[in-house]
Protein backbone atom coordinates (compact mmCIF):
# COMPACT_ATOMS: atom_id res chain seq x y z
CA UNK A 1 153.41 228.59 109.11
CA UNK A 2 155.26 225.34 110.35
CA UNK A 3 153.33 222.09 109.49
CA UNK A 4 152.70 221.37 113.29
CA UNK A 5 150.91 225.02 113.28
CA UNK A 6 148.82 223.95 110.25
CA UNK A 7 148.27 220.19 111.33
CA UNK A 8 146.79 221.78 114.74
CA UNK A 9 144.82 224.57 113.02
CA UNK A 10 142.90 221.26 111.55
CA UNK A 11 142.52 219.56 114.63
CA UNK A 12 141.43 222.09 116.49
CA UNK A 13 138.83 223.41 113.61
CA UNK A 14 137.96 219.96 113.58
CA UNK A 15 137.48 219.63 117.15
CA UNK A 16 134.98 223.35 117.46
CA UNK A 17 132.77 221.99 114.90
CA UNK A 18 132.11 219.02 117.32
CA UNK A 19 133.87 218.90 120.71
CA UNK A 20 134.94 215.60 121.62
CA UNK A 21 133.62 213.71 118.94
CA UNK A 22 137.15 211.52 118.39
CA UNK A 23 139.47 210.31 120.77
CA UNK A 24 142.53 210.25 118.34
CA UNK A 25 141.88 214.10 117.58
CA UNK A 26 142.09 215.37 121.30
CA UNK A 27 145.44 212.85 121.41
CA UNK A 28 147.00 214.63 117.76
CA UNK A 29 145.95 217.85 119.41
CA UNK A 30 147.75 216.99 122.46
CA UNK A 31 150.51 215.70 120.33
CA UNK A 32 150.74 218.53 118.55
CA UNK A 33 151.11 220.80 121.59
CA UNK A 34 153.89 218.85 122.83
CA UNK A 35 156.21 219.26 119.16
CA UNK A 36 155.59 222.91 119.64
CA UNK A 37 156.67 222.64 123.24
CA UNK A 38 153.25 224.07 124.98
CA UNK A 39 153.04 221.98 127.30
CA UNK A 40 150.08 223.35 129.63
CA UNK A 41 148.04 222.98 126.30
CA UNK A 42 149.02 219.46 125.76
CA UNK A 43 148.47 218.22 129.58
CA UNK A 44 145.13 219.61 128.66
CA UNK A 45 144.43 217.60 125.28
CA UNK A 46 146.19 214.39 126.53
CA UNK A 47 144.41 214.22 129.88
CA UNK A 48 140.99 214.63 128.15
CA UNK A 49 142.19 211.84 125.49
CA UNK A 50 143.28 209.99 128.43
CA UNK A 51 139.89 210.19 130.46
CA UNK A 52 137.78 209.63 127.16
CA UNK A 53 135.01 207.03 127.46
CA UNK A 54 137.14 203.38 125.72
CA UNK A 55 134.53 201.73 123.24
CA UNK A 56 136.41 201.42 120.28
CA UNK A 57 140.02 200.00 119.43
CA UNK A 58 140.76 203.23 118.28
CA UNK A 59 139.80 204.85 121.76
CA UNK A 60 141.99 202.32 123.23
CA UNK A 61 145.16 203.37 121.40
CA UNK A 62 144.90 207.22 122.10
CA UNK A 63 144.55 206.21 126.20
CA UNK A 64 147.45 204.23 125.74
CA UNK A 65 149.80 206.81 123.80
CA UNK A 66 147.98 209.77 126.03
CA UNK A 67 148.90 208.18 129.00
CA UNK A 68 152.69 207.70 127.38
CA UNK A 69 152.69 211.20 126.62
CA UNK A 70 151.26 212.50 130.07
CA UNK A 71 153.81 210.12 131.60
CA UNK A 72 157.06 212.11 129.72
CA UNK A 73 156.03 215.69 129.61
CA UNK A 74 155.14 214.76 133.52
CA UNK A 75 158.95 215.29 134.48
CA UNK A 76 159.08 218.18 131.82
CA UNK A 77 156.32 220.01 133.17
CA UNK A 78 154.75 218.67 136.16
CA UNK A 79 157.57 219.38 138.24
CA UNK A 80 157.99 223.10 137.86
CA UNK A 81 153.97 223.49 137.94
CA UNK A 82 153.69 221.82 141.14
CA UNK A 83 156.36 223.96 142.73
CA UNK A 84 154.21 226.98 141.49
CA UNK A 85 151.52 225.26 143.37
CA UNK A 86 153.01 224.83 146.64
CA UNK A 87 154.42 228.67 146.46
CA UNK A 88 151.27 229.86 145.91
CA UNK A 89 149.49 228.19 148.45
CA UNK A 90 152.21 229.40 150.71
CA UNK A 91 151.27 233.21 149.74
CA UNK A 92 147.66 231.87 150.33
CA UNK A 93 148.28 230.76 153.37
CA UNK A 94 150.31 233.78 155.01
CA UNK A 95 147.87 236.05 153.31
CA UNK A 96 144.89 233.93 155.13
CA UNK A 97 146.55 234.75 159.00
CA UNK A 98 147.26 238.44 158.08
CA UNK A 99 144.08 239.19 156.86
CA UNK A 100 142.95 236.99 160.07
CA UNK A 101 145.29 239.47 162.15
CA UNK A 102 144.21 242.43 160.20
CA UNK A 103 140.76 241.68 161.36
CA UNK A 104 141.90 240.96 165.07
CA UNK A 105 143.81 244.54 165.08
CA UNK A 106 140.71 246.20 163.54
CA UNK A 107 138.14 244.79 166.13
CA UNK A 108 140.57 245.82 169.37
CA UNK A 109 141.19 249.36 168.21
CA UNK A 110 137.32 250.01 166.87
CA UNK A 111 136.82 248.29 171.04
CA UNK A 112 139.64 250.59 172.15
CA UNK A 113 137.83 253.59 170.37
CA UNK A 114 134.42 252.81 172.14
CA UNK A 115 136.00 252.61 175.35
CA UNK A 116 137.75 255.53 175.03
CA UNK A 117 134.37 257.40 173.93
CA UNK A 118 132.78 256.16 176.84
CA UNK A 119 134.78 257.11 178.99
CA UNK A 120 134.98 260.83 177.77
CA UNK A 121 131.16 260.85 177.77
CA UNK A 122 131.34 259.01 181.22
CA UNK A 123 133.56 261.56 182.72
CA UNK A 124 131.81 264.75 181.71
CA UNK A 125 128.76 263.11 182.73
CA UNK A 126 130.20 262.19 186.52
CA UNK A 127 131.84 265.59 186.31
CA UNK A 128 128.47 267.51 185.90
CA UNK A 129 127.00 265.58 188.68
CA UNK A 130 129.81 265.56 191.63
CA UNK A 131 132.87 266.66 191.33
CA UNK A 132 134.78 264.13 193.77
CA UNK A 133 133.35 260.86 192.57
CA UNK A 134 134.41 261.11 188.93
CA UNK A 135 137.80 260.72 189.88
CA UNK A 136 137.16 257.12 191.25
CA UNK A 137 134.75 256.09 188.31
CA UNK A 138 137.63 256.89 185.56
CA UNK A 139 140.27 254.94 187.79
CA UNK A 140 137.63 252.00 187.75
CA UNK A 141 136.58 252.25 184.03
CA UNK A 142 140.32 252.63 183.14
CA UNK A 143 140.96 249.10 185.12
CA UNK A 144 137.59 247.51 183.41
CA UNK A 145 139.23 249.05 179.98
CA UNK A 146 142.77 247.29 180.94
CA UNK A 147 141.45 244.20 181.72
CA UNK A 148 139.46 244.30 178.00
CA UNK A 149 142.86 244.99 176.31
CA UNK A 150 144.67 241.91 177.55
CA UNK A 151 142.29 239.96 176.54
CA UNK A 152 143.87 236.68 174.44
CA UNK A 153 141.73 235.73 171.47
């Protein structure tokens, strides 16, 4: 185990007994993360250093050196996080309009299907009755169902 392992298995022990009871332990934990180069971990550590209520001279010192930190592993890290961001909200977004599509496609056909079903029942129903005036009904439904179709949402 490298020192930095064992120097953070104390600090972090340290810090589950009682969580942020020190300001200077979050900032060695958050130091610590950055010598072993995990740096999600140590924006973690460092930013909760940095936002730690200042009362003492010692609180003072780890806002200082967390915001120094936060400032240098903010070109090493922030960078290639916040293009992560932005691609996922991209996927979020196109996956927002086609489920928005999706449910545009689903509520024409299930209107489609009813239409069609109504007519069918329509038809049989005008057939039963007279013979020559289902003809005309179908051609009118079929316009009524046309005009329902090319209808812009």
């Amino acid at each position: 185990m490298k020192p930095s392992e064992k120097a953070l298995k104390y600090f972090k022990q340290a810090e589950d007994v009682d969580p942020n009871f020190y300001s200077m332990n979050l900032l060695m934990i958050g130091k610590t993360y950055v010598r072993l180069q995990n740096y999600r971990l140590a924006l973690l550590f460092l930013s909760r250093a940095k936002d730690y209520p200042v009362k003492t001279p010692d609180d003072q010192q780890a806002h200082k050196e967390a915001v120094e930190l936060l400032k240098s592993i903010g070109i090493k890290y922030a960078i290639p996080y916040s293009i992560k961001i932005t691609v996922i909200r991209h996927y979020i977004n196109y996956l927002s309009l086609l489920i928005a599509y999706i449910d545009i496609i689903s509520l024409q056909l299930t209107l489609i299907l009813f239409i069609y079903v109504k007519l069918f029942s329509l038809t049989i129903f005008f057939q039963h009755f007279d013979m020559q005036s289902g003809p005309l009904w179908i051609i009118l439904l079929i316009y009524i169902f046309n005009l329902l179709i090319n209808i812009k949402y």
